[in-house]
Each structure stands twice: as C-alpha cells, then as structure tokens.
PDBML (XML) file of the C-alpha atoms, coordinates in Angstrom:
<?xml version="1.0" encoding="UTF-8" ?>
<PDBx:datablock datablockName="MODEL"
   xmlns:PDBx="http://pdbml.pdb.org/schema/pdbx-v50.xsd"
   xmlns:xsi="http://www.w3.org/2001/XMLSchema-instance"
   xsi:schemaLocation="http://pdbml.pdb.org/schema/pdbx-v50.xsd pdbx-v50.xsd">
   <PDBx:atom_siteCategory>
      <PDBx:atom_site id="1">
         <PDBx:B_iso_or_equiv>0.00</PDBx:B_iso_or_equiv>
         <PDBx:Cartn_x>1.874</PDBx:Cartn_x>
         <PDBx:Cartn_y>9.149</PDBx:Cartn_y>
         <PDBx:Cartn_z>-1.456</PDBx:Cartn_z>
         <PDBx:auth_asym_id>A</PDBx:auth_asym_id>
         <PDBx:auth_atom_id>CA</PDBx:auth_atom_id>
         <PDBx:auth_comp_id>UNK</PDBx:auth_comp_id>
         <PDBx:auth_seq_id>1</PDBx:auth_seq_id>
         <PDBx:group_PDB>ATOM</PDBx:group_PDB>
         <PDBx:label_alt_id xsi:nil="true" />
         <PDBx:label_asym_id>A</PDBx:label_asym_id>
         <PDBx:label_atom_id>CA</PDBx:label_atom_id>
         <PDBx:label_comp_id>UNK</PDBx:label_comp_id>
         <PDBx:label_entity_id>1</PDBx:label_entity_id>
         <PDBx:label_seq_id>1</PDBx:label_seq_id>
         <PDBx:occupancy>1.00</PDBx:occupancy>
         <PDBx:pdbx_PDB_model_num>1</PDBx:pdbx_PDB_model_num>
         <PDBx:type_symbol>C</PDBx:type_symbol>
      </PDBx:atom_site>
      <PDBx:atom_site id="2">
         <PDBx:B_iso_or_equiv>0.00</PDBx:B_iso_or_equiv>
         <PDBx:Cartn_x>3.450</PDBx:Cartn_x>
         <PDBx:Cartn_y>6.385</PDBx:Cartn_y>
         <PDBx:Cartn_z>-3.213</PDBx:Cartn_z>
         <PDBx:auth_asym_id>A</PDBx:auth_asym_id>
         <PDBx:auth_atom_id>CA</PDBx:auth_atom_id>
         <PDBx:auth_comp_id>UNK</PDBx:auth_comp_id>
         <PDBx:auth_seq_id>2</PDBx:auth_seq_id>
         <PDBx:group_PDB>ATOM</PDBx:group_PDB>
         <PDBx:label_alt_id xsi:nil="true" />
         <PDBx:label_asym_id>A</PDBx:label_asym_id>
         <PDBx:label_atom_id>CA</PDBx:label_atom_id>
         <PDBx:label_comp_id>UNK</PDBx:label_comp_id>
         <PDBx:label_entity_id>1</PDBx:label_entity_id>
         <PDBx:label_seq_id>2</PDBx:label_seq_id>
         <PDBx:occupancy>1.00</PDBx:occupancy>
         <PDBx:pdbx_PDB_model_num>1</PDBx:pdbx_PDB_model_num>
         <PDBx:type_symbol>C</PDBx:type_symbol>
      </PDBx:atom_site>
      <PDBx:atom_site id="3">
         <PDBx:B_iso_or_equiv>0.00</PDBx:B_iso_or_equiv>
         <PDBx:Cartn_x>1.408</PDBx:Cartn_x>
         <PDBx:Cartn_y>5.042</PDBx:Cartn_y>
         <PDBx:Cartn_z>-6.349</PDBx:Cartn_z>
         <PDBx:auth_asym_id>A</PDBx:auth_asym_id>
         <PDBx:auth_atom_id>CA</PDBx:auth_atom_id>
         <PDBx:auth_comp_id>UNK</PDBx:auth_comp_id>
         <PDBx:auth_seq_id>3</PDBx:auth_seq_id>
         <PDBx:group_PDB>ATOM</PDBx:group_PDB>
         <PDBx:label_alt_id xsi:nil="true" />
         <PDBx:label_asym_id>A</PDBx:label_asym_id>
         <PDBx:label_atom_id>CA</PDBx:label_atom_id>
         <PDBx:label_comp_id>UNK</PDBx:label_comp_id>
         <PDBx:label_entity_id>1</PDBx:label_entity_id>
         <PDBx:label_seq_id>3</PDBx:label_seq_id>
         <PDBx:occupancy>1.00</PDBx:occupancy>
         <PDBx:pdbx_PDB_model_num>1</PDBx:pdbx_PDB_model_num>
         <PDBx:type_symbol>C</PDBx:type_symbol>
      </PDBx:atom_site>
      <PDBx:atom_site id="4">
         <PDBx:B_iso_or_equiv>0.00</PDBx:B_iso_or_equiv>
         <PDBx:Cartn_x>1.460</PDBx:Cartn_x>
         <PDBx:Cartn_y>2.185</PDBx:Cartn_y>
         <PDBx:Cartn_z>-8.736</PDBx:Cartn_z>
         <PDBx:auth_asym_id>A</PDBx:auth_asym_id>
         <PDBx:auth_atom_id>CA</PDBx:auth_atom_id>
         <PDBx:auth_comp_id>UNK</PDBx:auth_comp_id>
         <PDBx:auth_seq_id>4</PDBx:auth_seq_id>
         <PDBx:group_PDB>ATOM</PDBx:group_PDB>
         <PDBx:label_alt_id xsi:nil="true" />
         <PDBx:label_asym_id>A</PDBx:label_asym_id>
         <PDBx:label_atom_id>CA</PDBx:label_atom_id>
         <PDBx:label_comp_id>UNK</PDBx:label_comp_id>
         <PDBx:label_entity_id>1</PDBx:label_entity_id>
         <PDBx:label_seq_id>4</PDBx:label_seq_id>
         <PDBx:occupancy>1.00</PDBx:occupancy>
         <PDBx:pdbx_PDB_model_num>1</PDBx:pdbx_PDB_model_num>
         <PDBx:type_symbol>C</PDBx:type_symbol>
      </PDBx:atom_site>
      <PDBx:atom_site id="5">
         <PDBx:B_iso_or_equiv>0.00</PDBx:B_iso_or_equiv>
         <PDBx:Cartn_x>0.078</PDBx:Cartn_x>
         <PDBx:Cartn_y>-1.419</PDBx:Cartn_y>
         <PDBx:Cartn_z>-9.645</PDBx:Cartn_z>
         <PDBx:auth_asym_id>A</PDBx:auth_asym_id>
         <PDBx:auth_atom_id>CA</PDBx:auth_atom_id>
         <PDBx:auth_comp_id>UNK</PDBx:auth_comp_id>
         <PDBx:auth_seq_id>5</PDBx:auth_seq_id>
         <PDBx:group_PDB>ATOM</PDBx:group_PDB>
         <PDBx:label_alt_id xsi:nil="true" />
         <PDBx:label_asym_id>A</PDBx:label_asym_id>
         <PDBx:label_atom_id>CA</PDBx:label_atom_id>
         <PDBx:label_comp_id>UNK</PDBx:label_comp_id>
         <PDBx:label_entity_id>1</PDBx:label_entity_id>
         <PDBx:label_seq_id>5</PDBx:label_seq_id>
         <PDBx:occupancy>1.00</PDBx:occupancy>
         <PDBx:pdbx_PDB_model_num>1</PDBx:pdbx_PDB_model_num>
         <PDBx:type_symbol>C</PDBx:type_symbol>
      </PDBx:atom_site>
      <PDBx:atom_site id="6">
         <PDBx:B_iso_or_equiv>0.00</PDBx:B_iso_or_equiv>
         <PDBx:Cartn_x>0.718</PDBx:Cartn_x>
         <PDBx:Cartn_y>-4.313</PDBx:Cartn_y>
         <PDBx:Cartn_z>-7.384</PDBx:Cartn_z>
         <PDBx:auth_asym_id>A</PDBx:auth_asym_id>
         <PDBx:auth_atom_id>CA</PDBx:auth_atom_id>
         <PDBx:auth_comp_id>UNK</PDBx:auth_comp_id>
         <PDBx:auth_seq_id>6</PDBx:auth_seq_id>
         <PDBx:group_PDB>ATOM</PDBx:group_PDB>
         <PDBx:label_alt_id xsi:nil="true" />
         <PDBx:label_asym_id>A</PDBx:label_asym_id>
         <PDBx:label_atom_id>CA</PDBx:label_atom_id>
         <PDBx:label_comp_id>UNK</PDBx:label_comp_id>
         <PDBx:label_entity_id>1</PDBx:label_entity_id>
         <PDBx:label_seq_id>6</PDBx:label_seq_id>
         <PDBx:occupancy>1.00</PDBx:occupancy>
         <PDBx:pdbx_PDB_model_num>1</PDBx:pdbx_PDB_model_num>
         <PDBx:type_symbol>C</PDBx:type_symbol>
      </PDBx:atom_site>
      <PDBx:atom_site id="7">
         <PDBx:B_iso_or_equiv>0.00</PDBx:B_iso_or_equiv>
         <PDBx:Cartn_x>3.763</PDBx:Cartn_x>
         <PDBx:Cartn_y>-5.683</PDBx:Cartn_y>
         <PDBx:Cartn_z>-8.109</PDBx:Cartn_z>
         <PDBx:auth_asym_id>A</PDBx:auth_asym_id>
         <PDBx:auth_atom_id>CA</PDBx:auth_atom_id>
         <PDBx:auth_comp_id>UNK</PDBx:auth_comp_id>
         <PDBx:auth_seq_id>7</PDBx:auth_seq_id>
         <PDBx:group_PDB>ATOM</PDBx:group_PDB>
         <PDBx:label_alt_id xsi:nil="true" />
         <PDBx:label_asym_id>A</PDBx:label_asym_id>
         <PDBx:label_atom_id>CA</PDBx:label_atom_id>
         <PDBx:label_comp_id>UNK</PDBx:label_comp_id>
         <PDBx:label_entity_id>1</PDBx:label_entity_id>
         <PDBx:label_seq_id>7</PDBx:label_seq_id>
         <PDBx:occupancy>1.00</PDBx:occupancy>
         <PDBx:pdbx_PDB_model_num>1</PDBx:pdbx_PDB_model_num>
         <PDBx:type_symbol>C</PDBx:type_symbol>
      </PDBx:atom_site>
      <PDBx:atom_site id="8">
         <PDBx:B_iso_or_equiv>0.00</PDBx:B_iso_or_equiv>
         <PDBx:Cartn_x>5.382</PDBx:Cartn_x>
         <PDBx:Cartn_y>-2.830</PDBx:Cartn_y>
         <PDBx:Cartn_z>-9.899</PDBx:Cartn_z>
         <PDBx:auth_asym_id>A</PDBx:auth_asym_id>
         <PDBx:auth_atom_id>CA</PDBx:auth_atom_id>
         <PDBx:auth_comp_id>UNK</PDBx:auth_comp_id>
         <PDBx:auth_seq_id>8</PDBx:auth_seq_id>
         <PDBx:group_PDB>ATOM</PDBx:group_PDB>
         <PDBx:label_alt_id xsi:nil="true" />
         <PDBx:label_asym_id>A</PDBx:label_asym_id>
         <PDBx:label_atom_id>CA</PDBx:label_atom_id>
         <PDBx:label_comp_id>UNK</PDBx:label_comp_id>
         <PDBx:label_entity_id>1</PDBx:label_entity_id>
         <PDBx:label_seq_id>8</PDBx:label_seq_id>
         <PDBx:occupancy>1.00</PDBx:occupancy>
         <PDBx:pdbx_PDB_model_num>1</PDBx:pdbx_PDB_model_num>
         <PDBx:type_symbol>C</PDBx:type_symbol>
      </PDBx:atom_site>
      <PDBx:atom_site id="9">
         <PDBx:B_iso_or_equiv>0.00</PDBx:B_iso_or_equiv>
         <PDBx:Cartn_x>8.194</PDBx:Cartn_x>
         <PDBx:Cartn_y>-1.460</PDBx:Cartn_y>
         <PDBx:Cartn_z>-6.832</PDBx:Cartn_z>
         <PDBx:auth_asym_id>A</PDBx:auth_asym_id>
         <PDBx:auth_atom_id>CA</PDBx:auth_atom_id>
         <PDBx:auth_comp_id>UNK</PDBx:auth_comp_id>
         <PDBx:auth_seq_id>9</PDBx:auth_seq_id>
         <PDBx:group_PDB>ATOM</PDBx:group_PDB>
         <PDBx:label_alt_id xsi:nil="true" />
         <PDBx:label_asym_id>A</PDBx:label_asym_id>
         <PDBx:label_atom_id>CA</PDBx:label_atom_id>
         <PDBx:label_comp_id>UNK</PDBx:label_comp_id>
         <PDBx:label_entity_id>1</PDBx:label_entity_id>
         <PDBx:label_seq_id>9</PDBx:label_seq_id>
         <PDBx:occupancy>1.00</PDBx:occupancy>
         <PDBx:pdbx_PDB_model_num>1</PDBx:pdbx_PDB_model_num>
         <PDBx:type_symbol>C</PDBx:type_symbol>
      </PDBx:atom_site>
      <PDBx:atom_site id="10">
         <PDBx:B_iso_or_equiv>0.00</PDBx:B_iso_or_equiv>
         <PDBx:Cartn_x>6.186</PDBx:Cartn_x>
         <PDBx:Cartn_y>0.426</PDBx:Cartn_y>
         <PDBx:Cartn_z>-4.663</PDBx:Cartn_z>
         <PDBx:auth_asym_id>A</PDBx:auth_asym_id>
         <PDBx:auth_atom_id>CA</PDBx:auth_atom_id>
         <PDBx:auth_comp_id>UNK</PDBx:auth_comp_id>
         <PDBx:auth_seq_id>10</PDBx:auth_seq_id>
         <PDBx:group_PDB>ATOM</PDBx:group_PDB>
         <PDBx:label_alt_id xsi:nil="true" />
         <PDBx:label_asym_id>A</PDBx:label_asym_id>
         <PDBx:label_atom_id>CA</PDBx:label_atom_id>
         <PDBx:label_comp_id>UNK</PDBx:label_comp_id>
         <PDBx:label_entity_id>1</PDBx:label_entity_id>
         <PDBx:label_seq_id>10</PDBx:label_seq_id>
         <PDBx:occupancy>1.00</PDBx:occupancy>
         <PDBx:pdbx_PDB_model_num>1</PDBx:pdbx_PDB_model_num>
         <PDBx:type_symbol>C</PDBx:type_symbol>
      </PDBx:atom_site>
      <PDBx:atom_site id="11">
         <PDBx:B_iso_or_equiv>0.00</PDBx:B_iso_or_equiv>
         <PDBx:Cartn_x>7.304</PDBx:Cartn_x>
         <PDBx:Cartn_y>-1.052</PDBx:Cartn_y>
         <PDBx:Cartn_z>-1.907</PDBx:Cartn_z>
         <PDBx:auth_asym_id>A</PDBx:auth_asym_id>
         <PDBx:auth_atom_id>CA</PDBx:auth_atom_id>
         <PDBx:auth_comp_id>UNK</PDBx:auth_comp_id>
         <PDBx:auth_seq_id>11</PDBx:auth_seq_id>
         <PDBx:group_PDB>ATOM</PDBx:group_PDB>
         <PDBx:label_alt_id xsi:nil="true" />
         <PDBx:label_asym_id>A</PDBx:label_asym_id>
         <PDBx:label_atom_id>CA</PDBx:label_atom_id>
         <PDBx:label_comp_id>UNK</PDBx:label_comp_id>
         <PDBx:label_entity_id>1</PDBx:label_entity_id>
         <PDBx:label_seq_id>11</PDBx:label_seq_id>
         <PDBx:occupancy>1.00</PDBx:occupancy>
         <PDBx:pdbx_PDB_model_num>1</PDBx:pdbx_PDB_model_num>
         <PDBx:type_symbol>C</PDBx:type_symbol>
      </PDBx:atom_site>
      <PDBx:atom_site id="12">
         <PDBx:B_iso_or_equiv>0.00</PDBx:B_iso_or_equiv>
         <PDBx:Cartn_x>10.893</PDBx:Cartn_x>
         <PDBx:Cartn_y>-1.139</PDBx:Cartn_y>
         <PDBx:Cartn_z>-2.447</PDBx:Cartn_z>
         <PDBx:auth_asym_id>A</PDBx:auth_asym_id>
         <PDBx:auth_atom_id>CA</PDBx:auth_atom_id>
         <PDBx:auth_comp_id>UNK</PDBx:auth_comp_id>
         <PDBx:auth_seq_id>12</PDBx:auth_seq_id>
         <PDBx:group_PDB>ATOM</PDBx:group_PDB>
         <PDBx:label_alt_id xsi:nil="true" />
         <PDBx:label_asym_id>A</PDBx:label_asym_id>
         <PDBx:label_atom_id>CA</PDBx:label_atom_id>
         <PDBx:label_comp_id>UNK</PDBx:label_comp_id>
         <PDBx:label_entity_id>1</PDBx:label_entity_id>
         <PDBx:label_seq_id>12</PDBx:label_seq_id>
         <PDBx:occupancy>1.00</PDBx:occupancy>
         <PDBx:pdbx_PDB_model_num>1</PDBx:pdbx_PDB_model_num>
         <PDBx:type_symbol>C</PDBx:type_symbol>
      </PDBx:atom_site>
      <PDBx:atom_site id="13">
         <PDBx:B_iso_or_equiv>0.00</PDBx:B_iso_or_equiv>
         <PDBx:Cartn_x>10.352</PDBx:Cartn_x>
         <PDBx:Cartn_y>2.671</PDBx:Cartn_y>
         <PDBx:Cartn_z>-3.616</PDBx:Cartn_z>
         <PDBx:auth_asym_id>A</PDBx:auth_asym_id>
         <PDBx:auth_atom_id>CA</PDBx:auth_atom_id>
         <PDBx:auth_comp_id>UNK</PDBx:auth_comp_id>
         <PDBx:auth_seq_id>13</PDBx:auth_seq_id>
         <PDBx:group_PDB>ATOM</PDBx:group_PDB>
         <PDBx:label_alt_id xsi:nil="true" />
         <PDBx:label_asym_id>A</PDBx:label_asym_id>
         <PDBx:label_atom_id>CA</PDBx:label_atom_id>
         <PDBx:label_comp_id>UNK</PDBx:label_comp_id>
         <PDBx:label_entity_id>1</PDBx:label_entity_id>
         <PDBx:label_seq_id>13</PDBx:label_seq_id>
         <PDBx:occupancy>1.00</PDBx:occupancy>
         <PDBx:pdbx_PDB_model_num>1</PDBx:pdbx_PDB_model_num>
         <PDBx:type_symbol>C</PDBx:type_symbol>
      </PDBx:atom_site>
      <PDBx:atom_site id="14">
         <PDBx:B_iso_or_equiv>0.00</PDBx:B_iso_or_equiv>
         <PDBx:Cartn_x>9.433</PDBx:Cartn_x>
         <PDBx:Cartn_y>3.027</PDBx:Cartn_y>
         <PDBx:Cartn_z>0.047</PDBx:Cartn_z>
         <PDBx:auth_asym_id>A</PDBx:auth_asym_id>
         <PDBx:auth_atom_id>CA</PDBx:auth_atom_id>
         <PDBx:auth_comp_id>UNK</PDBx:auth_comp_id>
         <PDBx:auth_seq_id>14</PDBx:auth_seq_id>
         <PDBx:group_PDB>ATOM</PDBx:group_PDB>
         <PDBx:label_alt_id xsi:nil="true" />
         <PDBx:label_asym_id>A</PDBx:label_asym_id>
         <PDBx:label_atom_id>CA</PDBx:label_atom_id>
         <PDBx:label_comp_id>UNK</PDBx:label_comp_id>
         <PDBx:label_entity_id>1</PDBx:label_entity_id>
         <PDBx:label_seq_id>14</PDBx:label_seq_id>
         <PDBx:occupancy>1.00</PDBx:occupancy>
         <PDBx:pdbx_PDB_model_num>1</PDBx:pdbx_PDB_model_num>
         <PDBx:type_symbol>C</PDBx:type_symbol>
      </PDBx:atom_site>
      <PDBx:atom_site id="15">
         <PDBx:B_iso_or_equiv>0.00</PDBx:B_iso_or_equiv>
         <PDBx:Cartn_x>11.782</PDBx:Cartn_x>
         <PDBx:Cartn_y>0.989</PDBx:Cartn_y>
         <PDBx:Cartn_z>1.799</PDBx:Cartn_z>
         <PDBx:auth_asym_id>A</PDBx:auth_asym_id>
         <PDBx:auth_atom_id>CA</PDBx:auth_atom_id>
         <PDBx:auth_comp_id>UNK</PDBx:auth_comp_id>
         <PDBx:auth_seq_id>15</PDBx:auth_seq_id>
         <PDBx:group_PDB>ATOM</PDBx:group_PDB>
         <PDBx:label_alt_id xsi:nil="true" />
         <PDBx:label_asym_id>A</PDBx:label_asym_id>
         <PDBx:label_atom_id>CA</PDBx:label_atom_id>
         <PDBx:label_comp_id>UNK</PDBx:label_comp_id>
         <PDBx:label_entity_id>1</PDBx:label_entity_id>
         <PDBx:label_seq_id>15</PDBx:label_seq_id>
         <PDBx:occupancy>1.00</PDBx:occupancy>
         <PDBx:pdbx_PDB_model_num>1</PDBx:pdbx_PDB_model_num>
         <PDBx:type_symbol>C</PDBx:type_symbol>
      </PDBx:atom_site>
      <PDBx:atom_site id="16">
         <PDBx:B_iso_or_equiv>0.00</PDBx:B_iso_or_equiv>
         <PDBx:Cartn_x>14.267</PDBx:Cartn_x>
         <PDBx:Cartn_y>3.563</PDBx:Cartn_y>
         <PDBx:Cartn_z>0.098</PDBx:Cartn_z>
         <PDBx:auth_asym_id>A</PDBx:auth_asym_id>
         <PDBx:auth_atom_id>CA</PDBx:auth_atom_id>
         <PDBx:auth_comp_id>UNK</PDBx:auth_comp_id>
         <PDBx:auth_seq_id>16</PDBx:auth_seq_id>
         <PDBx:group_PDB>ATOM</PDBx:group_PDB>
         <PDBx:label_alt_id xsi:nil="true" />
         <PDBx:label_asym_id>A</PDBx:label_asym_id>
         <PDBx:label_atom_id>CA</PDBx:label_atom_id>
         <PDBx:label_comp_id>UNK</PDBx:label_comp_id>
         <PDBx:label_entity_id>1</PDBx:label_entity_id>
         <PDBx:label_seq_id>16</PDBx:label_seq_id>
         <PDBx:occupancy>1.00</PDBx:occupancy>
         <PDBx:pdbx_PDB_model_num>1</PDBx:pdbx_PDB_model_num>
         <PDBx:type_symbol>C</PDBx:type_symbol>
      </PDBx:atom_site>
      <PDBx:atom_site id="17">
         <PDBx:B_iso_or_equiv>0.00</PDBx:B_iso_or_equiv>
         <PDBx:Cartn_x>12.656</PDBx:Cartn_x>
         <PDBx:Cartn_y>6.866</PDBx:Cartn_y>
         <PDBx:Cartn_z>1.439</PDBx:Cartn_z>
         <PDBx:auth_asym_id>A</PDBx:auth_asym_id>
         <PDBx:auth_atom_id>CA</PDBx:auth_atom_id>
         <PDBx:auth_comp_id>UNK</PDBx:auth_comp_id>
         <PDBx:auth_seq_id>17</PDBx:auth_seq_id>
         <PDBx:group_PDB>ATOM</PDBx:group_PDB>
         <PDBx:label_alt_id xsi:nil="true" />
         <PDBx:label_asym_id>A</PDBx:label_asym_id>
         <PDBx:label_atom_id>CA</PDBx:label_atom_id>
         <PDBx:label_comp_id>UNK</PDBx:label_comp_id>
         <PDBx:label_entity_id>1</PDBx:label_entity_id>
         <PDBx:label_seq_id>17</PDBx:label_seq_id>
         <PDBx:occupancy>1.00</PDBx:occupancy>
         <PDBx:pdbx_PDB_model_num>1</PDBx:pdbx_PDB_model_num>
         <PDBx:type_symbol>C</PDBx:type_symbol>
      </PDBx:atom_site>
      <PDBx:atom_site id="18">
         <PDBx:B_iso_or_equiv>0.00</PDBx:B_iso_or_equiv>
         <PDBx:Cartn_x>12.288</PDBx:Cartn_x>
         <PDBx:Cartn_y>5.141</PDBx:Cartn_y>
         <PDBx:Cartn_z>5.067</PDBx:Cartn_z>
         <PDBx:auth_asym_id>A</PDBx:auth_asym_id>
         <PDBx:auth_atom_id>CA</PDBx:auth_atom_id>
         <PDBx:auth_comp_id>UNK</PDBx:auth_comp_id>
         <PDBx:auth_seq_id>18</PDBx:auth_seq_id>
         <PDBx:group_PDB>ATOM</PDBx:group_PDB>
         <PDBx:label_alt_id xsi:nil="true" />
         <PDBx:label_asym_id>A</PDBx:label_asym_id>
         <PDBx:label_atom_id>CA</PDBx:label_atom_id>
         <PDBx:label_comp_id>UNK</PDBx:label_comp_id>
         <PDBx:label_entity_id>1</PDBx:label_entity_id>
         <PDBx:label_seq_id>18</PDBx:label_seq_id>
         <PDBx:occupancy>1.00</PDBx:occupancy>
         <PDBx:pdbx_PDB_model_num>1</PDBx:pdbx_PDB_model_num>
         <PDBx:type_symbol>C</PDBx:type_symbol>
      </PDBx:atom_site>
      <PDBx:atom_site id="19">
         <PDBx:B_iso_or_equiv>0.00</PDBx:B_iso_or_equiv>
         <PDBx:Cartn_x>15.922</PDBx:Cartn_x>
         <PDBx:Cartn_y>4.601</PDBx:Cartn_y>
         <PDBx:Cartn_z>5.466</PDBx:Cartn_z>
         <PDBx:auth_asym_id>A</PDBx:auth_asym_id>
         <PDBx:auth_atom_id>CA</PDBx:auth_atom_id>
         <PDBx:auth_comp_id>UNK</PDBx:auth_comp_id>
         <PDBx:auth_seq_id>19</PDBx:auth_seq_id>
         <PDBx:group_PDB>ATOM</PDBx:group_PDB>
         <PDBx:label_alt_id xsi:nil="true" />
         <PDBx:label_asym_id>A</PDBx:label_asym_id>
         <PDBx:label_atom_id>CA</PDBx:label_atom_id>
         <PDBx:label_comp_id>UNK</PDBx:label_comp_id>
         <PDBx:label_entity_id>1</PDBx:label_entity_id>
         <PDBx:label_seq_id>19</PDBx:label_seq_id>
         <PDBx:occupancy>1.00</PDBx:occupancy>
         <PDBx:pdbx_PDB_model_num>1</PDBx:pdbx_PDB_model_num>
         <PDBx:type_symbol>C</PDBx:type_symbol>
      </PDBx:atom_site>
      <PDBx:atom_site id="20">
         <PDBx:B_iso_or_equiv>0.00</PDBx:B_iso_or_equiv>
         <PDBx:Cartn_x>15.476</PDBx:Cartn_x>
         <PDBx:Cartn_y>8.652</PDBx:Cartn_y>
         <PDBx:Cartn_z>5.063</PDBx:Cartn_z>
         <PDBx:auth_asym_id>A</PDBx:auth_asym_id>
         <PDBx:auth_atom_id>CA</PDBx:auth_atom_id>
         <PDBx:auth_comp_id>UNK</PDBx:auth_comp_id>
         <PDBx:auth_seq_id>20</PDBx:auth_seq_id>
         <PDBx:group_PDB>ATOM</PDBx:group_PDB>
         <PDBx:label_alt_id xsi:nil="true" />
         <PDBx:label_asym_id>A</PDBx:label_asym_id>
         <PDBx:label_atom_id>CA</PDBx:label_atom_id>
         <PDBx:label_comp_id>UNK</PDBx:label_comp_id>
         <PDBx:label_entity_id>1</PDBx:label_entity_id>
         <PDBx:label_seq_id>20</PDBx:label_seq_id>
         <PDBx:occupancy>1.00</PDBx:occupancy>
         <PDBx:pdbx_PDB_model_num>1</PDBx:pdbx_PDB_model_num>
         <PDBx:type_symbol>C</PDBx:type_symbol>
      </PDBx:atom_site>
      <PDBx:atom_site id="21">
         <PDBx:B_iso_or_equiv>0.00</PDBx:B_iso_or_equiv>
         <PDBx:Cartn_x>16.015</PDBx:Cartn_x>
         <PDBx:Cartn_y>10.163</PDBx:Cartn_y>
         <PDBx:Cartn_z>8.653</PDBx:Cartn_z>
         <PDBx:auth_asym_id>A</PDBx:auth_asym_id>
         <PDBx:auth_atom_id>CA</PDBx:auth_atom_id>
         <PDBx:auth_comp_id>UNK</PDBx:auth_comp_id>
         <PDBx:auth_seq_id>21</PDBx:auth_seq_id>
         <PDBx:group_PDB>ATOM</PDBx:group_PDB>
         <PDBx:label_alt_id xsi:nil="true" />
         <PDBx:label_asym_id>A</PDBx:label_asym_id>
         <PDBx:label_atom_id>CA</PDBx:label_atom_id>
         <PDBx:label_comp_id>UNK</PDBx:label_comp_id>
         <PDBx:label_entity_id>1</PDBx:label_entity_id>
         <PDBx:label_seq_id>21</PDBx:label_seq_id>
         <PDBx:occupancy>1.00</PDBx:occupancy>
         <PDBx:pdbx_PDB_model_num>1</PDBx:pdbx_PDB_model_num>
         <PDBx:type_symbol>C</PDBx:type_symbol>
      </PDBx:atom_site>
      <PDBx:atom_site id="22">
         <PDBx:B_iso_or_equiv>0.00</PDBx:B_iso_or_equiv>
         <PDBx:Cartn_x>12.864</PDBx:Cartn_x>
         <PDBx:Cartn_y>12.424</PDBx:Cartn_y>
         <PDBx:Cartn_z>8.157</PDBx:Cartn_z>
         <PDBx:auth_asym_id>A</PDBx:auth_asym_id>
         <PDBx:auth_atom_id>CA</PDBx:auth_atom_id>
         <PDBx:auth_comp_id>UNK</PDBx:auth_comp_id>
         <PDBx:auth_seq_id>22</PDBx:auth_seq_id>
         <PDBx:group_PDB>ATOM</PDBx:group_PDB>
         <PDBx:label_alt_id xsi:nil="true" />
         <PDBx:label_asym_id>A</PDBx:label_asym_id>
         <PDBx:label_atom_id>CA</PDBx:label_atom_id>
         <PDBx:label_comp_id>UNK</PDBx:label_comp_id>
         <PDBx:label_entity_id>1</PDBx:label_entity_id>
         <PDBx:label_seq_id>22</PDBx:label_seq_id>
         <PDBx:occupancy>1.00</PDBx:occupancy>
         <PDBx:pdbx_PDB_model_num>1</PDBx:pdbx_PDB_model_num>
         <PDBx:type_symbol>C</PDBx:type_symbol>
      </PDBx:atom_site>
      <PDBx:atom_site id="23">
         <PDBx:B_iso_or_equiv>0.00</PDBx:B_iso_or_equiv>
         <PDBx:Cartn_x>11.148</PDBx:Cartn_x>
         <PDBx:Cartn_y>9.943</PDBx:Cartn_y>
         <PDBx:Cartn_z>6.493</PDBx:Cartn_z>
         <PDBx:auth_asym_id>A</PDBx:auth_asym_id>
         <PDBx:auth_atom_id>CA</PDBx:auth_atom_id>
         <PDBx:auth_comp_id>UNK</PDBx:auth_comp_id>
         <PDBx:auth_seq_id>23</PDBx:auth_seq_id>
         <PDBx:group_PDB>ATOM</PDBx:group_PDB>
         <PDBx:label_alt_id xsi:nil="true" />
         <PDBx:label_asym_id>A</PDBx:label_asym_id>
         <PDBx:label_atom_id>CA</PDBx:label_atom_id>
         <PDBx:label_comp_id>UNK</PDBx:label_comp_id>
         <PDBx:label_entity_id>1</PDBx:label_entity_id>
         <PDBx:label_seq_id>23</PDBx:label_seq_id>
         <PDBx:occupancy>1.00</PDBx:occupancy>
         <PDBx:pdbx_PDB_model_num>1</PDBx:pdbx_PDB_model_num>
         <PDBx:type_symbol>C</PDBx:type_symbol>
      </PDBx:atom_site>
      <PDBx:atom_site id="24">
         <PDBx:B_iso_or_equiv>0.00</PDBx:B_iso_or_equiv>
         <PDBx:Cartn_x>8.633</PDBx:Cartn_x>
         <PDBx:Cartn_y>7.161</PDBx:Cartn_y>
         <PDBx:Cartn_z>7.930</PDBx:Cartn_z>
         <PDBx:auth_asym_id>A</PDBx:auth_asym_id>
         <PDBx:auth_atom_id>CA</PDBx:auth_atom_id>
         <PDBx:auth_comp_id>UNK</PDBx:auth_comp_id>
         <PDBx:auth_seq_id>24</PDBx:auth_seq_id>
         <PDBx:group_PDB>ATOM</PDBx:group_PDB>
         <PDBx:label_alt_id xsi:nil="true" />
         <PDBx:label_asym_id>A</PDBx:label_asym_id>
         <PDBx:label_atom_id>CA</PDBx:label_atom_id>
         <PDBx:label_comp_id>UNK</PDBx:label_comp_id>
         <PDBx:label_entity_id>1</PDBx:label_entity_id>
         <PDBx:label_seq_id>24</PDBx:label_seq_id>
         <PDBx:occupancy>1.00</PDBx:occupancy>
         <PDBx:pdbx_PDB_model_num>1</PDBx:pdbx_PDB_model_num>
         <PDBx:type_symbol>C</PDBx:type_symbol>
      </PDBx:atom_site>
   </PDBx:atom_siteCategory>
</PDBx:datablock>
C-alpha cells in the first residue's frame, strides 16, 4: 500500500516498483 498526500510522489514511488517484474 502506497501512502501519502496528493502531490507528494506517490505515484512516481509506484511507477518505480511496477517496472519490478513481480510487481503490478
């Protein structure tokens, strides 16, 4: 579970994990 504000790099935290190969 990514967590955090709006705005505050949750989404490029998980852009980073899905380029894991056991990661979606």
């Amino acid at each position: 579970f990514i967590l955090g504000m709006p705005r505050s790099g949750t989404t490029l935290v998980e852009q980073i994990l899905g380029a894991h190969s056991v990661i979606g």
